[in-house]
C-alpha atoms as a PDB file:
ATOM      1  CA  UNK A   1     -28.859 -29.174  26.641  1.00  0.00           C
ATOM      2  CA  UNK A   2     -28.908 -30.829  23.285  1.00  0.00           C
ATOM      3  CA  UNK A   3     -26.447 -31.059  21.121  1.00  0.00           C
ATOM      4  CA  UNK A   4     -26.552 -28.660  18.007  1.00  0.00           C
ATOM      5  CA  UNK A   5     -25.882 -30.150  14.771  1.00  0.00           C
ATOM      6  CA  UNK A   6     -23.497 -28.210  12.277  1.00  0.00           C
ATOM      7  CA  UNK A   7     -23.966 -27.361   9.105  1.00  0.00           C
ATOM      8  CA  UNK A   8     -21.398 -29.932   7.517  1.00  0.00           C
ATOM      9  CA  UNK A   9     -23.186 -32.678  10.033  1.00  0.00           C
ATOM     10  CA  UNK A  10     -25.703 -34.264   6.908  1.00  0.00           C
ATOM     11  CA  UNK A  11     -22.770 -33.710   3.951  1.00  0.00           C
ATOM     12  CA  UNK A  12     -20.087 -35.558   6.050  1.00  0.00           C
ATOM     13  CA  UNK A  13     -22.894 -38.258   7.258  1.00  0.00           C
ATOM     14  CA  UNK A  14     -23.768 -38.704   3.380  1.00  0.00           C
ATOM     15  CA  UNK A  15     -19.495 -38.781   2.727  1.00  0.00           C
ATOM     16  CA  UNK A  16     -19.166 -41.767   5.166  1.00  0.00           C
ATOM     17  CA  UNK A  17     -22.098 -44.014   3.890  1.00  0.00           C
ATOM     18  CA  UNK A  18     -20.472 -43.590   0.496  1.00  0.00           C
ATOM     19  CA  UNK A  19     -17.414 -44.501   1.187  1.00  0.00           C
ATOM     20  CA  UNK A  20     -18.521 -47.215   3.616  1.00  0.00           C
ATOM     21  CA  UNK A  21     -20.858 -48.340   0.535  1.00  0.00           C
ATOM     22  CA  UNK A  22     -17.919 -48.568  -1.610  1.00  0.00           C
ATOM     23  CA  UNK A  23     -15.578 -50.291   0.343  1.00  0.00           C
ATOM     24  CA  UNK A  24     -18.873 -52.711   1.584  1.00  0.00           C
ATOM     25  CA  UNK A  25     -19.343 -53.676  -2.369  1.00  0.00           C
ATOM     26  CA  UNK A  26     -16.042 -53.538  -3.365  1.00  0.00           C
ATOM     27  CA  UNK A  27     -14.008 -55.723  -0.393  1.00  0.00           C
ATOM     28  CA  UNK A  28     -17.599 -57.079   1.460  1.00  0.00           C
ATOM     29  CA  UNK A  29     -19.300 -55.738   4.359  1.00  0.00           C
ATOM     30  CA  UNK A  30     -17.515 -58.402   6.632  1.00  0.00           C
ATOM     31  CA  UNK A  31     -13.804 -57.309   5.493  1.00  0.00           C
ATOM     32  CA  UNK A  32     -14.772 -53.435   5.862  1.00  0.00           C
ATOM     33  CA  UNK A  33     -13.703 -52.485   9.139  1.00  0.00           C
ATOM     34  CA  UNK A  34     -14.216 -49.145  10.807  1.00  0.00           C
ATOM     35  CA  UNK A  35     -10.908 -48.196  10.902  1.00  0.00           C
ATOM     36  CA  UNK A  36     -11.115 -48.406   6.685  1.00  0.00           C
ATOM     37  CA  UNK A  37     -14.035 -46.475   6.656  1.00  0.00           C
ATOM     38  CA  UNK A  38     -12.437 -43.718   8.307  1.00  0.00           C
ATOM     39  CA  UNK A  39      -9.568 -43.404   6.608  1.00  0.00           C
ATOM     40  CA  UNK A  40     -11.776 -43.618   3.356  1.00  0.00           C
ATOM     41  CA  UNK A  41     -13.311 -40.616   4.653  1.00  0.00           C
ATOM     42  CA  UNK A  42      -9.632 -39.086   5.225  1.00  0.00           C
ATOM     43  CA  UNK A  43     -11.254 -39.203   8.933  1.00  0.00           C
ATOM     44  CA  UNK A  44     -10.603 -40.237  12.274  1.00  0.00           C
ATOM     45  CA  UNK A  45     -12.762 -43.191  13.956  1.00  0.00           C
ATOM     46  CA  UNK A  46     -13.891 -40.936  16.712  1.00  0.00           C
ATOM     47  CA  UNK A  47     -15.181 -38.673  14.156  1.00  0.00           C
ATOM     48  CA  UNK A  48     -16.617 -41.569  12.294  1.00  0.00           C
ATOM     49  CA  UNK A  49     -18.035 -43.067  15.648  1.00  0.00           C
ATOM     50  CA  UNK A  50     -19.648 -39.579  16.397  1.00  0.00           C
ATOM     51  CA  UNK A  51     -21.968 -40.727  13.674  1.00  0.00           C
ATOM     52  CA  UNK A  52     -22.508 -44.155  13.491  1.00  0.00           C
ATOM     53  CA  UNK A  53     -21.554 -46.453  16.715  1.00  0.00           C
ATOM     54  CA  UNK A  54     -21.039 -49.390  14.896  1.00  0.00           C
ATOM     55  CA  UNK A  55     -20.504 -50.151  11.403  1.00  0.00           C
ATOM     56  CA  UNK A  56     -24.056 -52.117  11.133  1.00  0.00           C
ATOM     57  CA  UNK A  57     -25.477 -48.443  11.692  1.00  0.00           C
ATOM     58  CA  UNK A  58     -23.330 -47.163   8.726  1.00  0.00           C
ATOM     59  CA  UNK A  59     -25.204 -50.496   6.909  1.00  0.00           C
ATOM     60  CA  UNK A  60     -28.635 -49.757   8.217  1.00  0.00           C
ATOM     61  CA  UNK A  61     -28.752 -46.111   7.209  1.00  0.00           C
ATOM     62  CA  UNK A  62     -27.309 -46.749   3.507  1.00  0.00           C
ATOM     63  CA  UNK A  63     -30.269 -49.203   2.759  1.00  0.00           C
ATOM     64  CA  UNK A  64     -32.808 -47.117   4.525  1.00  0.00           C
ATOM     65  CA  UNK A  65     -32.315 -43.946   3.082  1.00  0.00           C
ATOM     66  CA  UNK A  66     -31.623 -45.603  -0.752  1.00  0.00           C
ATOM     67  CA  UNK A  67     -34.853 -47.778  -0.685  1.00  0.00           C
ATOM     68  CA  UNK A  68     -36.713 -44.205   0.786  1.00  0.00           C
ATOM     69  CA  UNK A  69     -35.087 -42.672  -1.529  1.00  0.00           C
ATOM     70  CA  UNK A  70     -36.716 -45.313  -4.574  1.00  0.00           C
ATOM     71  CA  UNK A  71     -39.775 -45.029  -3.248  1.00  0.00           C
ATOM     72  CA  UNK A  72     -40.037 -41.178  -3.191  1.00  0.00           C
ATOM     73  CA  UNK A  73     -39.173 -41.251  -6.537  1.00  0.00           C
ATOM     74  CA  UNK A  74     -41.734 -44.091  -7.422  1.00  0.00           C
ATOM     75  CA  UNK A  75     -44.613 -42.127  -6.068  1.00  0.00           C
ATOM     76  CA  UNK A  76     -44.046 -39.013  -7.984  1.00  0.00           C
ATOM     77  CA  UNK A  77     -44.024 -41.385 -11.211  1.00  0.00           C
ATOM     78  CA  UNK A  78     -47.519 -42.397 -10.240  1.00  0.00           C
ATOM     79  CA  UNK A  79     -48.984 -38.997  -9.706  1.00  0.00           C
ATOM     80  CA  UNK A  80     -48.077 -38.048 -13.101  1.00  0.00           C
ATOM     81  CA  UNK A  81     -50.651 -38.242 -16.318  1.00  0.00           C
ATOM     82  CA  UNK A  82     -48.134 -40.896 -18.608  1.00  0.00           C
ATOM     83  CA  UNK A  83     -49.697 -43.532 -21.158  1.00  0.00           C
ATOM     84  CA  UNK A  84     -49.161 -47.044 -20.206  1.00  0.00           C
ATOM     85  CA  UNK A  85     -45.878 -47.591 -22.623  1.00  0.00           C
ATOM     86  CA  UNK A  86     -44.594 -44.439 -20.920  1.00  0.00           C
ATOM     87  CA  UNK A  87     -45.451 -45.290 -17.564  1.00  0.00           C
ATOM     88  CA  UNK A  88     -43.537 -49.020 -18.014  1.00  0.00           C
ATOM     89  CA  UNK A  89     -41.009 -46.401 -19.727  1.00  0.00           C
ATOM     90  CA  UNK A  90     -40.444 -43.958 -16.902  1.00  0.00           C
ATOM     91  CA  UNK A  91     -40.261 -46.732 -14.151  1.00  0.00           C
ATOM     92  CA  UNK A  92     -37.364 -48.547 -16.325  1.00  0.00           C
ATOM     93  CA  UNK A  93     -35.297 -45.593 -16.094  1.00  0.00           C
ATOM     94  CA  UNK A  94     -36.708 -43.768 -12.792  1.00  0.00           C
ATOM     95  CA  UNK A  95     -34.927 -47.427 -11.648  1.00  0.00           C
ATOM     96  CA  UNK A  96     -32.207 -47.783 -13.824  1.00  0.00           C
ATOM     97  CA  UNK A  97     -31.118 -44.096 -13.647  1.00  0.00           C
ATOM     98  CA  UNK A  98     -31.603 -45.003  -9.266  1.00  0.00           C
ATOM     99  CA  UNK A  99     -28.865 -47.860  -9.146  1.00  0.00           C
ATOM    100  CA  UNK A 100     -26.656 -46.735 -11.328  1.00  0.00           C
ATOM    101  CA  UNK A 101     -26.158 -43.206  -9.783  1.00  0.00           C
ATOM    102  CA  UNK A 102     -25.744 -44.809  -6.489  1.00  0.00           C
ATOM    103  CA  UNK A 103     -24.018 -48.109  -7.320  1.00  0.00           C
ATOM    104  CA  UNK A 104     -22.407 -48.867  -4.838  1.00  0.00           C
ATOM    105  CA  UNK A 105     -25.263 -48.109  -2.076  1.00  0.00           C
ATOM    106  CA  UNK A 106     -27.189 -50.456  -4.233  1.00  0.00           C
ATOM    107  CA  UNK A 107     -25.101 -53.361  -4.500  1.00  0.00           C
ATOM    108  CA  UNK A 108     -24.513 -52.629  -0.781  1.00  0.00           C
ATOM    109  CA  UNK A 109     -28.482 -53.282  -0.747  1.00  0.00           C
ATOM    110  CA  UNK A 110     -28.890 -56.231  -2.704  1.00  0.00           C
ATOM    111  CA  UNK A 111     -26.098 -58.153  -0.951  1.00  0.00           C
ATOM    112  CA  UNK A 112     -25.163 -56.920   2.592  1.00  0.00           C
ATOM    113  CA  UNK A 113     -29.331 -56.908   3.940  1.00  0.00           C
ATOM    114  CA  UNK A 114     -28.138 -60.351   5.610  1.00  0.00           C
ATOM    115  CA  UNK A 115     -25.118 -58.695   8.355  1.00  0.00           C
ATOM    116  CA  UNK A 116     -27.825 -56.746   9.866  1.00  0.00           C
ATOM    117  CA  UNK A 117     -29.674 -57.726  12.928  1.00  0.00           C
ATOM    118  CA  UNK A 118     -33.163 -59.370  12.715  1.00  0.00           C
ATOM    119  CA  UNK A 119     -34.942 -55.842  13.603  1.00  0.00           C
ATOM    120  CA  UNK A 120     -33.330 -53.694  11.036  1.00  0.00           C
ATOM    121  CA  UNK A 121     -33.072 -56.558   8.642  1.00  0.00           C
ATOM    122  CA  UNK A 122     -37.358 -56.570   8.707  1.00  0.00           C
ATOM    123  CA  UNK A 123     -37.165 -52.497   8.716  1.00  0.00           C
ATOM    124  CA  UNK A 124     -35.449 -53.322   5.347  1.00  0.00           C
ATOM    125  CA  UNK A 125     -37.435 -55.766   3.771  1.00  0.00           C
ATOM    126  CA  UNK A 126     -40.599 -53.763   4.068  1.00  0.00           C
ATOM    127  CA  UNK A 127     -39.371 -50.994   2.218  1.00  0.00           C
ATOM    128  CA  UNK A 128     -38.696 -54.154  -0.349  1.00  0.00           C
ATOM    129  CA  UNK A 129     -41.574 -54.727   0.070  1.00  0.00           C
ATOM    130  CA  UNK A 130     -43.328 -51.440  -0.708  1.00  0.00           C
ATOM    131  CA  UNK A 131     -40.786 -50.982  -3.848  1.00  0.00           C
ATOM    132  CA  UNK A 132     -42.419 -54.291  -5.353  1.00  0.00           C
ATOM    133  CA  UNK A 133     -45.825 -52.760  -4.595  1.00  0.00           C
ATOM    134  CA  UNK A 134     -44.989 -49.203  -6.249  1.00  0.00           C
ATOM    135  CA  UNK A 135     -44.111 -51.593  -9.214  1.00  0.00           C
ATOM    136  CA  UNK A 136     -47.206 -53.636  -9.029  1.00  0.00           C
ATOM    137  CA  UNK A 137     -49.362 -50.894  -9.152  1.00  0.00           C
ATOM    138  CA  UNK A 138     -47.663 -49.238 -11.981  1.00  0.00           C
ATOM    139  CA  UNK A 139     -47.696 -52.076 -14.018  1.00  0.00           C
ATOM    140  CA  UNK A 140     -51.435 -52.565 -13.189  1.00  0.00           C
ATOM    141  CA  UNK A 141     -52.130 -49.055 -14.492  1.00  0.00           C
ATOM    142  CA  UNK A 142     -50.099 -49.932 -17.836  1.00  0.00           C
ATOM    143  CA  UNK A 143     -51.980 -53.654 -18.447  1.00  0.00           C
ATOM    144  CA  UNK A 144     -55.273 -53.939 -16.015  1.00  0.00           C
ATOM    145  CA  UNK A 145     -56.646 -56.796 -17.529  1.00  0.00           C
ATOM    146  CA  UNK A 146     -54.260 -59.493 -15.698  1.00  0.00           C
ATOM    147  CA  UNK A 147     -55.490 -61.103 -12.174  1.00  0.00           C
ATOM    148  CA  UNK A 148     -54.133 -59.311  -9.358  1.00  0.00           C
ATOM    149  CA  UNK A 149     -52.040 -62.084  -7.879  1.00  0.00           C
ATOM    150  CA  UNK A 150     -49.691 -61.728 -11.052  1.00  0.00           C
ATOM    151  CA  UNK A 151     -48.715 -57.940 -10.199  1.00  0.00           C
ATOM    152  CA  UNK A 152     -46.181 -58.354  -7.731  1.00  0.00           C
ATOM    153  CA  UNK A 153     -44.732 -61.346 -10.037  1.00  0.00           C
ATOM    154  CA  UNK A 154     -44.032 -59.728 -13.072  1.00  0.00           C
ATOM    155  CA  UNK A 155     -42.830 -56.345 -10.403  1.00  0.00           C
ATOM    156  CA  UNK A 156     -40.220 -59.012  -9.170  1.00  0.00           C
ATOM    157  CA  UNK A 157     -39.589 -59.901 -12.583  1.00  0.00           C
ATOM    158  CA  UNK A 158     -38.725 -56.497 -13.570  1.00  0.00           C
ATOM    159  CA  UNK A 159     -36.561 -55.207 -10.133  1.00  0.00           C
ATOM    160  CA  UNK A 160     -34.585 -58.486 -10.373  1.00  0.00           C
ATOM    161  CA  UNK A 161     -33.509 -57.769 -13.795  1.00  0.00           C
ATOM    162  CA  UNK A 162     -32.902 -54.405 -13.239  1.00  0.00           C
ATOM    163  CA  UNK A 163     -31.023 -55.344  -9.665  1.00  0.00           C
ATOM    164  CA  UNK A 164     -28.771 -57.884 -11.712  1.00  0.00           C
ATOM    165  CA  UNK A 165     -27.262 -55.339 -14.059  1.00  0.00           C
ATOM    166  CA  UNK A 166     -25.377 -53.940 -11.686  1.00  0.00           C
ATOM    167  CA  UNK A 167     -23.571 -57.573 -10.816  1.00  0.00           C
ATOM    168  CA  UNK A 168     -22.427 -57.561 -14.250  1.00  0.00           C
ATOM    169  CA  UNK A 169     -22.840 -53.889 -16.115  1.00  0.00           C
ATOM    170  CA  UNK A 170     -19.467 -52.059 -16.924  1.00  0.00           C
ATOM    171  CA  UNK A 171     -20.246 -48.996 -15.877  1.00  0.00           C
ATOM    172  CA  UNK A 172     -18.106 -47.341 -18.109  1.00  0.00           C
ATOM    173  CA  UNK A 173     -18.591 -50.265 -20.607  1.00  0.00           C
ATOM    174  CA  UNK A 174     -20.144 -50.836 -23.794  1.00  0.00           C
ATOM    175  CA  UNK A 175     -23.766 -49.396 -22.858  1.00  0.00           C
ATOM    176  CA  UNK A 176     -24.782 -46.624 -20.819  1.00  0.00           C
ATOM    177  CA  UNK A 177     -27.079 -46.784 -18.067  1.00  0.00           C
ATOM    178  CA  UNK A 178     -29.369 -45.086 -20.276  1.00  0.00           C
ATOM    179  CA  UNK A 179     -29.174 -47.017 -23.350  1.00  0.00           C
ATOM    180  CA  UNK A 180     -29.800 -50.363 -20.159  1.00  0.00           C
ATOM    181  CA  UNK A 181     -33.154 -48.823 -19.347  1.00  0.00           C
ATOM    182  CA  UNK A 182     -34.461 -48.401 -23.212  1.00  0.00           C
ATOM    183  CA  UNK A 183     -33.578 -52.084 -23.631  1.00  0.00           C
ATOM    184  CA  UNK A 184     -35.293 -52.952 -20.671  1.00  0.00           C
ATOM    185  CA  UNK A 185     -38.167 -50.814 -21.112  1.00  0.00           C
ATOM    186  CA  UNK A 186     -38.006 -52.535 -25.141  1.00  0.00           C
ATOM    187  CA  UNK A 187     -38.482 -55.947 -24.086  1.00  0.00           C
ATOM    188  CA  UNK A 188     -40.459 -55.924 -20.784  1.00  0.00           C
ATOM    189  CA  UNK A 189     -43.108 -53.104 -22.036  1.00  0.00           C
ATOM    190  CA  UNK A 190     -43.531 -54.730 -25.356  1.00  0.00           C
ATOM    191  CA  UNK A 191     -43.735 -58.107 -23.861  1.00  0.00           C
ATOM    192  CA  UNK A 192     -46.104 -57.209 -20.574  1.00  0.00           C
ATOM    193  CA  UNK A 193     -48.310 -54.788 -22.672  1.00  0.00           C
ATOM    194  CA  UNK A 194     -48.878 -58.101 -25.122  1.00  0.00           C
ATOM    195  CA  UNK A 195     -49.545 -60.980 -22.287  1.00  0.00           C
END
């Protein structure tokens, strides 16, 4: 008979890949142990391994269900009726707003990608993958007069510079992470709109 889930199964699944997120970007997903995690979680590893086996499934299932998470969000920007500035506009902060509730799961995606095996890492980098797309094709609906090869460019242009705040960004430092995404949206919509 299978096992039935209970009701605290998804909140104390979603406890553990924060914590394990934080201590991944704060000590480095090769120091974390299992044992930390656990006691991060004021839990005890057999609780901990009733969830995740190993700590590269703690990894796996922070950067899946963050980049899912992205591009969810990213297709409900598209399906709205925005001008081009706004679209550029809504993107920058859809993004911005993204990494900087979830810090740590981010940084945890930008540098840890590389501990996981070859499968999972390929699992990951497709949903890269489709992010760059999403911002491709919004970009495309706010300038369609470049060639299509230079989408996915200026798409890496813009998630890199976004993805790089958060190596450097005070969180609770001089700017907010909404006063970030009006600068960004200020100099990459003015700039991209003009090329």
């Amino acid at each position: 008979m299978p096992r039935v889930k209970s009701d605290s199964y998804d909140t104390k699944r979603e406890l553990i890949m924060d914590q394990a997120a934080q201590l991944f970007s704060d000590s480095g997903y090769p120091s974390a142990r299992m044992m930390d995690i656990a006691k991060a979680c004021d839990a005890s590893k057999s609780m901990l391994y009733h969830y995740f086996p190993k700590k590269e499934n703690i990894l796996y299932a922070i950067l899946i269900e963050h980049m899912e998470e992205v591009i969810s969000e990213i297709n409900g920007l598209v399906t709205g009726n925005y001008d081009a500035a706004s679209l550029i506009g809504k993107f920058v902060n859809l993004f911005v707003q993204k990494t900087a509730k979830a810090r740590a799961r981010h940084l945890t995606a930008m540098m840890d990608v590389k501990y996981l095996p070859e499968e999972q890492q390929s699992d990951v980098i497709a949903l890269e993958r489709e992010i760059v797309k999403l911002a491709g094709n919004i970009l495309r609906l706010a300038n369609p007069k470049l060639p299509d090869r230079e989408y996915n460019l200026y798409a890496l242009m813009l998630i890199g510079t976004i993805n790089s705040m958060d190596l450097w960004r005070n969180p609770e430092g001089r700017y907010t992470a909404e006063e970030m995404a009006d600068i960004y949206t200020n100099i990459f919509a003015n700039g991209f709109m003009n090329i």
